[in-house]
Protein backbone atom coordinates (compact mmCIF):
# COMPACT_ATOMS: atom_id res chain seq x y z
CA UNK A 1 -48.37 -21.81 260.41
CA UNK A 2 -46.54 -20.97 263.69
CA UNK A 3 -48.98 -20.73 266.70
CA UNK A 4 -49.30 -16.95 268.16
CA UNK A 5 -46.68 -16.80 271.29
CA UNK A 6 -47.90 -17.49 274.39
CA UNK A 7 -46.82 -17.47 278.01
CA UNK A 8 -48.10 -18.29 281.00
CA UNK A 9 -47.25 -16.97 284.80
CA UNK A 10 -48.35 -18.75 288.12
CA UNK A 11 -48.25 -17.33 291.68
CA UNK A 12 -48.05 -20.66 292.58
CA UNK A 13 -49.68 -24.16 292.90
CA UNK A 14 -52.57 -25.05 294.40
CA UNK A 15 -53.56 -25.45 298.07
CA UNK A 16 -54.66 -29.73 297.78
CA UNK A 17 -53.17 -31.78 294.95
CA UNK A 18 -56.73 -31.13 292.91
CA UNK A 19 -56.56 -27.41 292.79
CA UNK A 20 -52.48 -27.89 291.01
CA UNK A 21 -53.79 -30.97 288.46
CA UNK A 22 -56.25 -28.64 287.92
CA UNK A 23 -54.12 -25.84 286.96
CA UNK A 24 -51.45 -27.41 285.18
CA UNK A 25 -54.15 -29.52 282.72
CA UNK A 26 -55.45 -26.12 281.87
CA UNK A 27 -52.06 -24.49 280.97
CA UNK A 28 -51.04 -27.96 279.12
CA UNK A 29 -53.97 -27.62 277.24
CA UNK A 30 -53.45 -24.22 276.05
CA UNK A 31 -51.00 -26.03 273.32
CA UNK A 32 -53.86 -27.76 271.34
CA UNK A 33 -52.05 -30.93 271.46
CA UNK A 34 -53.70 -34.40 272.30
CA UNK A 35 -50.55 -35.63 273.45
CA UNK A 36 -48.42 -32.38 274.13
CA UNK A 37 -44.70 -32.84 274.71
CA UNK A 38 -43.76 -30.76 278.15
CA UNK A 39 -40.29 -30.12 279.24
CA UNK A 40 -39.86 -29.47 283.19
CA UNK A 41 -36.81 -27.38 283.37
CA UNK A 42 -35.75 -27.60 287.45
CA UNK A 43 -33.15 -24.97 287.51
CA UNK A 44 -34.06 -22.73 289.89
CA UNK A 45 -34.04 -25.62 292.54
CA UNK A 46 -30.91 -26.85 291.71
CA UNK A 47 -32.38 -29.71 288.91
CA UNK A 48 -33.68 -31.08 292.52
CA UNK A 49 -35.17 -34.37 291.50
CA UNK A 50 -37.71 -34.99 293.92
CA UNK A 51 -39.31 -31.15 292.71
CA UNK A 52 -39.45 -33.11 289.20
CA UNK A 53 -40.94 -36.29 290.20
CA UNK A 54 -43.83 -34.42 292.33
CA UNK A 55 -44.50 -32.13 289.29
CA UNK A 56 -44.53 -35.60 286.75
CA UNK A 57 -47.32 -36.92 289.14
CA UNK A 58 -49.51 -33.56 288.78
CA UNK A 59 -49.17 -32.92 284.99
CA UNK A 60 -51.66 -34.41 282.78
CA UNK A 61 -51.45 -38.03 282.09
CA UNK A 62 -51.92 -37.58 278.57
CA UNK A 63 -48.50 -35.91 278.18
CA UNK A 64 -45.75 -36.81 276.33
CA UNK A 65 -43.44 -35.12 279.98
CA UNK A 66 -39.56 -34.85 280.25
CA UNK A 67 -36.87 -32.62 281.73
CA UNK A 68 -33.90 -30.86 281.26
CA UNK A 69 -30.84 -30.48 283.78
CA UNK A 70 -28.15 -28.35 283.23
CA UNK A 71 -25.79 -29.80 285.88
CA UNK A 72 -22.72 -31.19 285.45
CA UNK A 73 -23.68 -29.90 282.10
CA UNK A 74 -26.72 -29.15 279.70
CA UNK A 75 -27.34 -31.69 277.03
CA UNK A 76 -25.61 -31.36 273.27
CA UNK A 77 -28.95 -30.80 271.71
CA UNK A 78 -30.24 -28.31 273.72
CA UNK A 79 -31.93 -26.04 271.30
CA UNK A 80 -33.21 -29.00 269.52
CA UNK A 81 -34.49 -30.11 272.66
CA UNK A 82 -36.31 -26.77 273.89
CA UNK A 83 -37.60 -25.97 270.09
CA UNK A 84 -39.46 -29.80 269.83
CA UNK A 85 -41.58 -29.14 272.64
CA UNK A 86 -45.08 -28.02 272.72
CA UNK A 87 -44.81 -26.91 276.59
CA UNK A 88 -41.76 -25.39 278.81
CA UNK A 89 -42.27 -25.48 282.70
CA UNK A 90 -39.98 -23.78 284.84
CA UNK A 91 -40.43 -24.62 288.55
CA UNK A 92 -40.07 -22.43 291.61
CA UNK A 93 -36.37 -21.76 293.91
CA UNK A 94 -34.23 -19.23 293.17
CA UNK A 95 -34.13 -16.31 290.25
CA UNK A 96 -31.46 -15.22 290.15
CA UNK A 97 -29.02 -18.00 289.91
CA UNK A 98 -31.44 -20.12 287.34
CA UNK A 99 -31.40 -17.06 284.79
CA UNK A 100 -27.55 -16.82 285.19
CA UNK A 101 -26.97 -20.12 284.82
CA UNK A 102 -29.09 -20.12 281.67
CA UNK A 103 -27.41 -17.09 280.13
CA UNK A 104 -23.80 -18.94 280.24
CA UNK A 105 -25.23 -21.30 278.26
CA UNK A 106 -27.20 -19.46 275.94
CA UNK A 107 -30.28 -21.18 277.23
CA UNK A 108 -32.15 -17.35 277.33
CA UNK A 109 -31.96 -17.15 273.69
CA UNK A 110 -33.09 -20.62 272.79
CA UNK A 111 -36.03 -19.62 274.88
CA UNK A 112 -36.95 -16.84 273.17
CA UNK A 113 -36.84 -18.97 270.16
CA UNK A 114 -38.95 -21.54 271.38
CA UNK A 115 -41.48 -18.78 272.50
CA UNK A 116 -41.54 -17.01 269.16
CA UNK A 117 -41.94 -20.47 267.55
CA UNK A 118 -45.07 -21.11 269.48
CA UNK A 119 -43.84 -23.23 272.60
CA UNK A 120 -46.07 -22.77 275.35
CA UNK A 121 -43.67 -20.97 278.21
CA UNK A 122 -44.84 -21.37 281.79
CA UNK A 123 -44.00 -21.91 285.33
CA UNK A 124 -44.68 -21.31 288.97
CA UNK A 125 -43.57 -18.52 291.62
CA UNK A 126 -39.34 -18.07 290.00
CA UNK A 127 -40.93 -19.43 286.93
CA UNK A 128 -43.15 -17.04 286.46
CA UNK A 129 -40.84 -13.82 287.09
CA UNK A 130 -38.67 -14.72 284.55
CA UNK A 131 -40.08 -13.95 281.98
CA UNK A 132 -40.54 -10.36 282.59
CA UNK A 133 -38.14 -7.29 283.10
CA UNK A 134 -38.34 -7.44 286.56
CA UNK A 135 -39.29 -9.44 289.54
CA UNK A 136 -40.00 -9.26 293.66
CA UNK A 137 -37.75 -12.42 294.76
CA UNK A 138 -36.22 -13.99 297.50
CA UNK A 139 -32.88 -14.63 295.62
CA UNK A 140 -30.53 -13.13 297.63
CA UNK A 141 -32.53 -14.01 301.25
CA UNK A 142 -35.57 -13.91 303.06
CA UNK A 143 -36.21 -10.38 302.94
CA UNK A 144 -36.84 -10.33 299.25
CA UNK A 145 -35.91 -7.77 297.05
CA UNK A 146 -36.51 -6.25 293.81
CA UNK A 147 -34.86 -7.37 290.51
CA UNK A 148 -34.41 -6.06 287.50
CA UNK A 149 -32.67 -8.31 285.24
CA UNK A 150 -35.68 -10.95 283.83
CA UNK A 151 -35.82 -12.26 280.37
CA UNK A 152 -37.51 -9.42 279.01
CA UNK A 153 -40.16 -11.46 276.95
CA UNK A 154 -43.05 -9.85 279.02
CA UNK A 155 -43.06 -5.99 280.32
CA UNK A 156 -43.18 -4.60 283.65
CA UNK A 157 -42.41 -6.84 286.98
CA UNK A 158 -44.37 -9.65 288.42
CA UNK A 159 -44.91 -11.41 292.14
CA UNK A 160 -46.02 -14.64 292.70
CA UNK A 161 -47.17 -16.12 295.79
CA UNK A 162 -49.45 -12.45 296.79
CA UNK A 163 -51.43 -13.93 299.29
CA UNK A 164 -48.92 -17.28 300.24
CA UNK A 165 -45.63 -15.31 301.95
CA UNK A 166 -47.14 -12.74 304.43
CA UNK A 167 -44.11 -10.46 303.14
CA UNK A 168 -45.02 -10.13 299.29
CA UNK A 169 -47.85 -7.45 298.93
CA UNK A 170 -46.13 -4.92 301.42
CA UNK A 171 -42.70 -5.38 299.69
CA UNK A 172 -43.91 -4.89 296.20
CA UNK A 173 -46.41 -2.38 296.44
CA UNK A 174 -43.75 -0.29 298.31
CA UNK A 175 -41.30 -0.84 295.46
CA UNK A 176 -43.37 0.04 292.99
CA UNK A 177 -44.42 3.42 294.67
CA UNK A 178 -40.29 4.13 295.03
CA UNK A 179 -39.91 3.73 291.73
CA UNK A 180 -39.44 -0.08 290.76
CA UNK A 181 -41.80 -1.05 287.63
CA UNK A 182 -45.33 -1.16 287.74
CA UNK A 183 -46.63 -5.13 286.92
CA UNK A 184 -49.04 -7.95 288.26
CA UNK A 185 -49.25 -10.13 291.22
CA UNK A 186 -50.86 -13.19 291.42
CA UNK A 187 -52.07 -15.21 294.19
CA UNK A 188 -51.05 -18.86 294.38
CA UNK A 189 -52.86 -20.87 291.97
CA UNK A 190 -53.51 -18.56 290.07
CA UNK A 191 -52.64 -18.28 286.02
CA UNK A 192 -52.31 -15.31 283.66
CA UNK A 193 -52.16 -16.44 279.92
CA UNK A 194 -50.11 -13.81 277.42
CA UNK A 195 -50.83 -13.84 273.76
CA UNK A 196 -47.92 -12.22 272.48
CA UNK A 197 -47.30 -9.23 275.02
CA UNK A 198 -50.79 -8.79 276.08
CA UNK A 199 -52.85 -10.18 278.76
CA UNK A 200 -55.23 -12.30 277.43
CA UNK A 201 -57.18 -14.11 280.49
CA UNK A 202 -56.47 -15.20 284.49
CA UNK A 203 -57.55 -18.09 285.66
CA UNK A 204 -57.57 -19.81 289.27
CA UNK A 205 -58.25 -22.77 290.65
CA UNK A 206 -58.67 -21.62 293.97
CA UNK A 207 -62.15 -20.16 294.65
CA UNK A 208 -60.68 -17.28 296.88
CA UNK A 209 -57.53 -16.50 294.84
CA UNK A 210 -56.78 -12.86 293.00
CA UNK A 211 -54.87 -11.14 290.52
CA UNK A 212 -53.81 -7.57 290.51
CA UNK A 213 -52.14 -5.08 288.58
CA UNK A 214 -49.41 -2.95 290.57
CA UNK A 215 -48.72 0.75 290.07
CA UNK A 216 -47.91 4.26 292.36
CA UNK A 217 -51.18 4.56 293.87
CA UNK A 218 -51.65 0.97 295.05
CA UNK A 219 -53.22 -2.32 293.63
CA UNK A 220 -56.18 -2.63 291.69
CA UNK A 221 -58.21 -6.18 291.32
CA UNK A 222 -58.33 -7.90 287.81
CA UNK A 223 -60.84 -10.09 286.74
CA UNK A 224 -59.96 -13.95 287.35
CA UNK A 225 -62.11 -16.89 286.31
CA UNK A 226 -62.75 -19.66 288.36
CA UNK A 227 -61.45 -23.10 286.41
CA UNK A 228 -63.96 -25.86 286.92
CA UNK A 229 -63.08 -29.36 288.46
């Protein structure tokens, strides 16, 4: 029986070490594995090693963790590789170029396979806009900007790091009143889980920490429960 598809966005890690091992055991655990397989997939920082070696130390030790790089070139069994895991993490850096890197090489499709097959999809801040239509990013420079080309898997936009870059919840809400899609923000270290297409729950680790949906008239609080340590 394949498991329902589920994905899960973060605004971002957590504030101390405990608040992120916190996080990430809860989203690891959302597989139902006792030891789940997780593939870090660094893209979006240019397969930046150190990035993969902090996120190894945070993950639960119970997990079976490895990664995928796509430079010089993306390993022969790459679908294989996605499809046999139990969790995909996506890490944070830059949008735009990870999701065109990942369309040359068909890597978009193979994760909509994995997600329809019941592989956990997650990731922080560029791995969490992904996975919708559209994103607030900082792509193409500091000023961030609306874009419109995501994945697709999830509807409406998303923006991480809401209360983390001082420019986030002015940008978005005004590009969602001109027009852009209405979606959810999430604070750092915080977590919403999709079943399929829907919301299903948001979690934090961070006592103080938010969600909120996005739309013409402004922002509207969701309710977020408070992981335990």
């Amino acid at each position: 029986m394949v498991a329902e598809p589920q994905i899960v966005g973060l605004g971002g890690s957590g504030e101390t070490d405990d608040q992120t091992v916190r996080l990430l055991a809860h989203v690891v655990g959302l597989a139902g594995k006792k030891t789940p397989k997780v593939l870090v997939v660094p893209t979006a920082g240019g397969d930046d090693a150190d990035s993969v070696l902090r996120l190894y130390d945070r993950l639960p030790a119970e997990a079976a963790t490895s990664h995928l790089t796509f430079f010089p070139w993306p390993p022969e069994d790459l679908r294989e590789l996605a499809l046999g895991q139990d969790v995909i993490f996506v890490g944070g850096g830059n949008t735009a170029n990870m999701l065109a890197i990942w369309r040359v090489h068909g890597f978009d499709a193979i994760l909509r396979e994995a997600w329809e097959a019941g592989v956990v999809l997650t990731g922080w801040s560029a791995g969490m806009i992904c996975w919708f239509e559209a994103g607030i990013t900082d792509s193409f420079g500091p000023q961030l900007e609306g874009m419109r080309d995501g994945l697709g898997f999830l509807p409406g936009s998303a923006c991480p790091h809401y209360d983390g870059e001082e420019l986030r919840r002015p940008v978005y809400t005004r590009l969602v009143r001109e027009g852009f899609p209405a979606g959810i923000a999430l604070d750092d270290a915080v977590a919403a889980h999709y079943a399929g297409t829907d919301l299903h729950e948001i979690v934090t680790a961070r006592p103080d920490a938010g969600a909120y949906t996005i739309g013409r008239t402004g922002e509207t609080p969701l309710p977020v429960r408070l992981l335990q340590g």
